[in-house]
Protein backbone atom coordinates (compact mmCIF):
# COMPACT_ATOMS: atom_id res chain seq x y z
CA UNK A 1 -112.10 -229.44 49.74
CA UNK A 2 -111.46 -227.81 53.02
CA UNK A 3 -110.48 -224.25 54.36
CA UNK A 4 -108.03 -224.02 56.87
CA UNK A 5 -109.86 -220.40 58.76
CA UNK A 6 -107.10 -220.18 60.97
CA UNK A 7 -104.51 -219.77 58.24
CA UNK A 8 -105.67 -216.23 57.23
CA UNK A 9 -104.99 -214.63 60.52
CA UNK A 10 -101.72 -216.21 61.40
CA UNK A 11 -100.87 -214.80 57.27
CA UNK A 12 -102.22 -211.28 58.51
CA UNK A 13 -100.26 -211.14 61.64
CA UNK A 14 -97.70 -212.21 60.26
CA UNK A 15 -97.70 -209.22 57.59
CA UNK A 16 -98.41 -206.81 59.90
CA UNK A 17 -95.42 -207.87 62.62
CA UNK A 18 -92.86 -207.88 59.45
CA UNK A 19 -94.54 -204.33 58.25
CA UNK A 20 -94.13 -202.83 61.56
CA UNK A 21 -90.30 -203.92 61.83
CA UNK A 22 -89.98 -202.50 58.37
CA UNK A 23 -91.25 -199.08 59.07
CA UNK A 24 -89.24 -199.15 62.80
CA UNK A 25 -86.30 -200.10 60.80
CA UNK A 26 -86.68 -197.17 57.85
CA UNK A 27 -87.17 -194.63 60.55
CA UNK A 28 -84.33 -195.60 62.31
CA UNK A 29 -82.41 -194.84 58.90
CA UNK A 30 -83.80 -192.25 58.50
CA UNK A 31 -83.66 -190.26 61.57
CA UNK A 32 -80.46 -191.65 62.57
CA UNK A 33 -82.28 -192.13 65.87
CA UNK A 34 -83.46 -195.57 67.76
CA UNK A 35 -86.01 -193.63 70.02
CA UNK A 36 -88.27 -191.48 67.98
CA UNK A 37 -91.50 -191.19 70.14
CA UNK A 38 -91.52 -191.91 74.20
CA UNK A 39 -92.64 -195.49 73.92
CA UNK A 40 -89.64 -196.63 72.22
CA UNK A 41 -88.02 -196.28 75.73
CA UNK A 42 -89.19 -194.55 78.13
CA UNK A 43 -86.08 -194.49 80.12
CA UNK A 44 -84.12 -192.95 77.40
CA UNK A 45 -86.77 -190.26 76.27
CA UNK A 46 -87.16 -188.79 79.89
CA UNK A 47 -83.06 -188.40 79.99
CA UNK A 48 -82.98 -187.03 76.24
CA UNK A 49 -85.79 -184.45 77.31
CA UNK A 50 -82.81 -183.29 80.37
CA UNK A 51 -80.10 -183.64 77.58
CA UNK A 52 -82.15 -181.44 75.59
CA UNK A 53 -82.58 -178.73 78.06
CA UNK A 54 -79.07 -178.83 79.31
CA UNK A 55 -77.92 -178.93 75.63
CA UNK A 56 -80.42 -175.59 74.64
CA UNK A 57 -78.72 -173.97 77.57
CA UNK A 58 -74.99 -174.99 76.40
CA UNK A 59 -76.11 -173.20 73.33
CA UNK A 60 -77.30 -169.73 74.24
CA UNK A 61 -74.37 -169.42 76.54
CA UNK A 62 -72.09 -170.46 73.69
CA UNK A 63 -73.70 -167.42 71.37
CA UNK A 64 -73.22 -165.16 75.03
CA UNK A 65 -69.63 -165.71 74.96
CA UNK A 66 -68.59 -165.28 70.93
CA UNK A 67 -70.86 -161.93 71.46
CA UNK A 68 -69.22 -160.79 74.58
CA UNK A 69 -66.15 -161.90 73.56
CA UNK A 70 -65.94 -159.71 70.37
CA UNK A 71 -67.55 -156.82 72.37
CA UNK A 72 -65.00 -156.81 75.13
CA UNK A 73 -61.76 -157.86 72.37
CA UNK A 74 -63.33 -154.36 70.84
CA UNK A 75 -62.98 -152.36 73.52
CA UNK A 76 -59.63 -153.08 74.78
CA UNK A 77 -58.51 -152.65 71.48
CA UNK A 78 -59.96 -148.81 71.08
CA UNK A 79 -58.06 -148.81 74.81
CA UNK A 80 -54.74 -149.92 73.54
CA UNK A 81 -55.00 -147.21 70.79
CA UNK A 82 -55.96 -144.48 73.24
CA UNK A 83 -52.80 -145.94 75.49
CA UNK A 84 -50.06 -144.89 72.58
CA UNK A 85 -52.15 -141.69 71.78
CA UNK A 86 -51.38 -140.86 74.96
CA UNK A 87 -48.10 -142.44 75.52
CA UNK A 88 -47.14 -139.78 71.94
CA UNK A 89 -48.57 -136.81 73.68
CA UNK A 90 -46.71 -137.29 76.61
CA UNK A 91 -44.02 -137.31 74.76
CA UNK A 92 -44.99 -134.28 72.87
CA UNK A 93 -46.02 -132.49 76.02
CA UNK A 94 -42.68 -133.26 77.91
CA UNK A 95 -40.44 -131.98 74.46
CA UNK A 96 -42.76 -128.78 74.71
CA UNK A 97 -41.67 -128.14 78.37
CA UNK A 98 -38.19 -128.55 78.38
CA UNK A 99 -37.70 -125.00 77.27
CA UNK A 100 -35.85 -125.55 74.27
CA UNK A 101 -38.55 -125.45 71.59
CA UNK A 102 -39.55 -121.70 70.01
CA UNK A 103 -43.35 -120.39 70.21
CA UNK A 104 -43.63 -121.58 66.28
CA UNK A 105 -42.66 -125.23 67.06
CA UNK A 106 -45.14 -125.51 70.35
CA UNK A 107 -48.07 -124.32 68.09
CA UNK A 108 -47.20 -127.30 65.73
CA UNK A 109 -46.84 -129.40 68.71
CA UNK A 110 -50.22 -128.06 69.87
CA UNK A 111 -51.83 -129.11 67.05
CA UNK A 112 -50.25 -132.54 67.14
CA UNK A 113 -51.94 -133.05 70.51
CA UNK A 114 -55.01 -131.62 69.69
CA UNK A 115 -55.34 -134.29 66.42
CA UNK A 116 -54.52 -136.86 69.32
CA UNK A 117 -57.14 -135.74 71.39
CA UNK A 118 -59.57 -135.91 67.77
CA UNK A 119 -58.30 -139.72 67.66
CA UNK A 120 -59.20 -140.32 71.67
CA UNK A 121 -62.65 -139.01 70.96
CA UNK A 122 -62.99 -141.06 68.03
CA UNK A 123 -61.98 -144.26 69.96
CA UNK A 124 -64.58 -143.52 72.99
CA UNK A 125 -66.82 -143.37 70.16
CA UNK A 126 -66.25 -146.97 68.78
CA UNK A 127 -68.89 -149.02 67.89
CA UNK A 128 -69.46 -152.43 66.94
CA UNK A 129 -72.51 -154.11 65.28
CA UNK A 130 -74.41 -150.65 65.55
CA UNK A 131 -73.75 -150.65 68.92
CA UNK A 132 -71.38 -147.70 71.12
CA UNK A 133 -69.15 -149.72 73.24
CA UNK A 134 -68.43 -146.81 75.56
CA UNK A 135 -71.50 -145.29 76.29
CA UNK A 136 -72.94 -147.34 79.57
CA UNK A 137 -76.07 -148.92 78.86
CA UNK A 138 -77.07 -146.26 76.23
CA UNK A 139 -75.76 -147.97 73.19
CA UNK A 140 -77.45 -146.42 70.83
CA UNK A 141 -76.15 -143.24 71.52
CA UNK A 142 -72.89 -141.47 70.37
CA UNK A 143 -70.77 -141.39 73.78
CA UNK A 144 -69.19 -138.24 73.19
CA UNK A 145 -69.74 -135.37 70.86
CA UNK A 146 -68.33 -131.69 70.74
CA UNK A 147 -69.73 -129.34 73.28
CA UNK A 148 -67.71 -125.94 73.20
CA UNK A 149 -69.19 -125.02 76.41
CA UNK A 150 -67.44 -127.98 78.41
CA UNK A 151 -63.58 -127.35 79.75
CA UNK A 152 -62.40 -130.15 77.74
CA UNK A 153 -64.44 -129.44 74.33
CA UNK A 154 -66.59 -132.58 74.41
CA UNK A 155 -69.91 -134.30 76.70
CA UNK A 156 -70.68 -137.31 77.65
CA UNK A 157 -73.93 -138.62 76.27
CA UNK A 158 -74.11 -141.88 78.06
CA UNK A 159 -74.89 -143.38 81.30
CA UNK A 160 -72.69 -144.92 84.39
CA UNK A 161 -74.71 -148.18 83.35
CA UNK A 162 -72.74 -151.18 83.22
CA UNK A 163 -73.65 -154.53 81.21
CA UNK A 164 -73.09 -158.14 82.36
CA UNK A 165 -74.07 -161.67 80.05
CA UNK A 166 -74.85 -164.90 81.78
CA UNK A 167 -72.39 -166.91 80.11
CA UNK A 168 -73.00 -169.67 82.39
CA UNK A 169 -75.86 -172.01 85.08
CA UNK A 170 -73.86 -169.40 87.78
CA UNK A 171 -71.68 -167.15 85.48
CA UNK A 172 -71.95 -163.32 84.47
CA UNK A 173 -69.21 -161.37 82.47
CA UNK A 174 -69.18 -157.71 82.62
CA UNK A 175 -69.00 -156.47 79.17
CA UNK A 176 -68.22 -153.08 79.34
CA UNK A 177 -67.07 -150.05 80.94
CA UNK A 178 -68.47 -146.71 80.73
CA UNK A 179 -67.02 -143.78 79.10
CA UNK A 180 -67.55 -141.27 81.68
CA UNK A 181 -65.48 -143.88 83.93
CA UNK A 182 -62.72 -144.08 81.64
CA UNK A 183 -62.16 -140.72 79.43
CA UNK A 184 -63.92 -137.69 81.70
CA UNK A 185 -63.64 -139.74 85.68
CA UNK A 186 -63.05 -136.45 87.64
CA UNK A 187 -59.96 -137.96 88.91
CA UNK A 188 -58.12 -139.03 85.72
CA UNK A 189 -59.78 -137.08 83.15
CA UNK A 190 -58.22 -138.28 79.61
CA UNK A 191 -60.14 -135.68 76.94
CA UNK A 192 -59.71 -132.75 80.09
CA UNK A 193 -56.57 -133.46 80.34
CA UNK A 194 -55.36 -133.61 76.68
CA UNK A 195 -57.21 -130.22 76.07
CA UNK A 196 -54.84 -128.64 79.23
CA UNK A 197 -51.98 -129.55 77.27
CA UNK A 198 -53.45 -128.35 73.62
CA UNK A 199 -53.82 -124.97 75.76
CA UNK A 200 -50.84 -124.73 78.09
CA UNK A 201 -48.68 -125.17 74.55
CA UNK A 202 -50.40 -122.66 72.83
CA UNK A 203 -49.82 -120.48 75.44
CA UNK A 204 -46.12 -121.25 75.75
CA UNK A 205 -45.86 -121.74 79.11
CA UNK A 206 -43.04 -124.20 80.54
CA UNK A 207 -44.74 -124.74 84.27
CA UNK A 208 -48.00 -124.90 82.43
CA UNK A 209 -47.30 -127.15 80.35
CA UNK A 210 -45.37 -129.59 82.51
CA UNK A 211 -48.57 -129.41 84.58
CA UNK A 212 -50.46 -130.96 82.03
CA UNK A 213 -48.52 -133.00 80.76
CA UNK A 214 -48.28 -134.41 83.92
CA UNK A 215 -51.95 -135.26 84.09
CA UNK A 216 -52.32 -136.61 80.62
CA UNK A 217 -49.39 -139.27 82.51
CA UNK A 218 -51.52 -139.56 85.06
CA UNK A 219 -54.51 -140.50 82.97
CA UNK A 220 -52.20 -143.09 80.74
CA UNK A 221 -51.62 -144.89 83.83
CA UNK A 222 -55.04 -144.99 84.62
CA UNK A 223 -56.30 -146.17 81.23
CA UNK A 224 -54.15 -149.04 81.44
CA UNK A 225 -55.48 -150.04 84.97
CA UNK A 226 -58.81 -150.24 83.06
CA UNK A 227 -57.58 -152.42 80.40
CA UNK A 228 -56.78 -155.03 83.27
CA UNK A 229 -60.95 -155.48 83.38
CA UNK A 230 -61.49 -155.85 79.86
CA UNK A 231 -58.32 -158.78 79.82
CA UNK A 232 -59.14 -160.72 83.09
CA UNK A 233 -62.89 -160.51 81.25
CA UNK A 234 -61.18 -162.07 78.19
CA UNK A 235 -59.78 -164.60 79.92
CA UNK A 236 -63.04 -165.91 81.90
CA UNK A 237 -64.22 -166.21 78.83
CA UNK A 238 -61.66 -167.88 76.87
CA UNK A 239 -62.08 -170.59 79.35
CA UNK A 240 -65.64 -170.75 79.55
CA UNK A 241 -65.52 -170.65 76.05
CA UNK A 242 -63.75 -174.16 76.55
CA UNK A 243 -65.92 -175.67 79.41
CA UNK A 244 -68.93 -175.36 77.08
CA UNK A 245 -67.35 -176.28 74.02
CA UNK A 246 -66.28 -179.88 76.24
CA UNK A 247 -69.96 -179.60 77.38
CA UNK A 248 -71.36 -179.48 73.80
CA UNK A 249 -68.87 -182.65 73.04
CA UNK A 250 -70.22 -184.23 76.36
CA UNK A 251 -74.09 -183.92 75.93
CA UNK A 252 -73.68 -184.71 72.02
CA UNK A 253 -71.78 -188.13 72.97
CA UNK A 254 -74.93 -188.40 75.67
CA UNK A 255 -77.79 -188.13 73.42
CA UNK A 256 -76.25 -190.47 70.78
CA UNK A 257 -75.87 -193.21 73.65
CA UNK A 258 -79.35 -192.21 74.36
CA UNK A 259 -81.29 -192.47 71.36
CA UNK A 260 -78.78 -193.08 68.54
CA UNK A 261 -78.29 -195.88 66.09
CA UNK A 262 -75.12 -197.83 64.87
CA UNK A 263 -75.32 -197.63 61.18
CA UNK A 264 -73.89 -200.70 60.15
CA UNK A 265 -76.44 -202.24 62.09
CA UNK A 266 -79.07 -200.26 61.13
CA UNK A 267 -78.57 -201.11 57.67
CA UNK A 268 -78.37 -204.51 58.53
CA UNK A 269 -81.93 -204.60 60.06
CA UNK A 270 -83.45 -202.91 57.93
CA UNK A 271 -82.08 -205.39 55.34
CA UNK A 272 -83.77 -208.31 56.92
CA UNK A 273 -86.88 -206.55 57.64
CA UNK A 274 -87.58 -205.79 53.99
CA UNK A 275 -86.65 -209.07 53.82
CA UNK A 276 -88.84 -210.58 56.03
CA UNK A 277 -91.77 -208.60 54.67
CA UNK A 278 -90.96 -209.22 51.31
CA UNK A 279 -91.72 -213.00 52.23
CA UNK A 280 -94.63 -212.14 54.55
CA UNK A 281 -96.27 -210.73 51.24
CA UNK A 282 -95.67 -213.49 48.99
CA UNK A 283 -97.35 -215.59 51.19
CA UNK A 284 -100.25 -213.52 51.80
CA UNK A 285 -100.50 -213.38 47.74
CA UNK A 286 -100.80 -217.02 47.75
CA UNK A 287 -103.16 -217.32 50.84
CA UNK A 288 -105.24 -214.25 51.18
CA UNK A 289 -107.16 -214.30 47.77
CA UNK A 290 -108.02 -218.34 48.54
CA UNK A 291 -110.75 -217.65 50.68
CA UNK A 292 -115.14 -219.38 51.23
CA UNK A 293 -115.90 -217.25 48.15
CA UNK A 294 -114.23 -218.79 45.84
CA UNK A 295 -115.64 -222.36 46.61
CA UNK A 296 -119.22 -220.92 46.23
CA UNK A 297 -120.36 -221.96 43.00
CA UNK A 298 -122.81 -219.38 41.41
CA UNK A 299 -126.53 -220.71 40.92
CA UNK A 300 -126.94 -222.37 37.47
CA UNK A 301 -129.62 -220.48 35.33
C-alpha cells in the first residue's frame, strides 16, 4: 500500500490557516475591535494612535471644564448673595438717614447691618471641595477672618493670585477672582464700607450715615460689575463644554471606522471559521494518525 507524504502537510496547513481565522475571528468578538495589534493595518493603527491622543486630550479638558465650571457657578452664586445683602443694607442705611427713626430703632438697625456684614464675610469665605474660592491662589487658606485692629473688623489672608484652566488646544478660563479685589479693593471696599454704616448708625448721625450708606451703594454696583467675569466665564464654558462634547462624538465615530467591527458580521465569521476548523480537524483525525509507522510491521520473535 502506498503513502501519499504530501497529504500530511497540505492537512497541517490547512489546520493551521482555519485555526488562525478562528482565533482572528474570536478576538474580533471579543474586543469589539478589527485591528488589535499594528499589523492588522498599519494604516489604521498609526491614525488610531492620533485618535488616541486627540481623544486623551478631549478628555482632560472635558474634566477642566465640569471643575471650573462648578468653581466659577460657586462663586457667582456667594456674589449674588452678597449683591441682596447689600442691596438690604442699603436699604437699611437709607431708612436710618432720613431722620425719622429714634436712637433705639438705629441701634436695631445697626445690628441688622452688622449681621449683614457677618453674612458678607461668610460668603468671601465660601469654599468648595475643601477649597476657598476667594482667597487668590491661596486656597487653602480662610480668606478673611476677624482682626479687631483693621478699620473694617476683618484681614485678608489671601493673595492677588489669579487662576486660569486650559480648557482647550488654545483655551484658558480664569477661574476666580480674588477677595482682596472684590470685598476690601481700596476703591470699593464692601466689609469697610458695611462697618461705616454699622458705626455711623450707632452713632446716630444723619450726614454720617448717608455717607456710608452711600459707599456700601457704591460697592453694590461694583460687586455686580464683578459678577459680569464670573458669567461671560460661564458662558465660554458652556460652549466649550459643547465643542468637546461634539469632539468626543466625532473621534468616537473615528476610531470605530478605524478599528471597529460590524457585529452581525462578526458573528457571521466567526461562525464559519469554527466551522471551517471544525472540518479542518476531522480531517486531520482521519489523516494525521495514518502515517510510515503504522505500516512497519514489528520483527517476529
Amino acid at each position: 500500500m502506498r503513502v501519499n507524504q504530501n497529504l500530511v502537510p497540505d492537512v497541517l496547513a490547512d489546520l493551521q490557516q482555519t485555526q488562525t481565522a478562528l482565533n482572528t475571528a474570536l478576538q474580533e468578538v471579543s474586543t469589539g475591535k478589527s485591528v488589535n495589534v499594528p499589523s492588522d493595518n498599519p494604516a489604521a493603527s498609526a491614525s488610531m494612535v492620533q485618535n488616541t491622543i486627540e481623544t486623551k486630550d478631549v478628555d482632560q479638558y472635558t474634566q477642566n471644564v465640569s471643575s471650573v465650571l462648578s468653581t466659577v457657578q460657586s462663586a457667582d452664586s456667594a456674589l449674588s448673595s452678597v449683591v441682596s445683602s447689600l442691596t438690604t443694607a442699603v436699604t437699611l442705611g437709607t431708612e436710618g438717614a432720613n431722620g425719622t427713626t429714634n436712637a433705639s430703632d438705629q441701634q436695631e438697625v445697626a445690628t441688622q447691618v452688622q449681621g449683614i456684614l457677618t453674612s458678607v464675610v461668610s460668603e468671601a469665605n465660601t469654599s468648595l471641595q475643601g477649597s476657598y474660592l476667594f482667597g487668590g491662589t491661596a486656597s487653602t487658606e480662610v480668606p478673611y477672618t476677624a482682626d479687631s485692629t483693621s478699620a473694617s473688623g476683618y484681614t485678608y489672608n489671601g493673595n492677588n493670585g489669579v487662576n486660569s484652566v486650559t480648557v482647550g488646544d488654545d483655551l484658558t478660563v480664569q477661574s476666580n477672582i480674588p477677595g482682596s479685589q472684590i470685598f476690601s479693593n481700596s476703591s470699593n471696599d464692601v466689609l469697610g464700607s458695611l462697618s461705616s454704616l454699622v458705626t455711623a448708625l450707632q452713632g446716630g448721625n444723619s450726614a454720617d450715615i448717608e455717607t456710608a450708606t452711600n459707599a456700601v451703594n457704591s460697592a453694590l454696583s461694583y460687586v455686580s460689575q464683578q459678577r459680569v467675569i464670573y458669567a461671560n466665564a460661564e458662558t465660554q464654558l458652556n460652549s466649550q463644554e459643547n465643542y468637546l462634547q461634539q469632539e468626543t462624538v466625532s473621534l468616537t465615530s473615528q476610531a470605530t471606522s478605524l478599528v471597529g467591527i460590524d457585529t452581525a458580521t462578526a458573528a457571521t465569521d466567526l461562525a464559519q471559521a469554527q466551522t471551517a476548523n471544525s472540518a479542518a480537524l476531522a480531517a486531520a483525525a482521519k489523516v494525521l494518525p495514518t502515517t510510515l509507522l503504522d505500516y512497519l510491521v514489528p520483527p517476529q520473535s
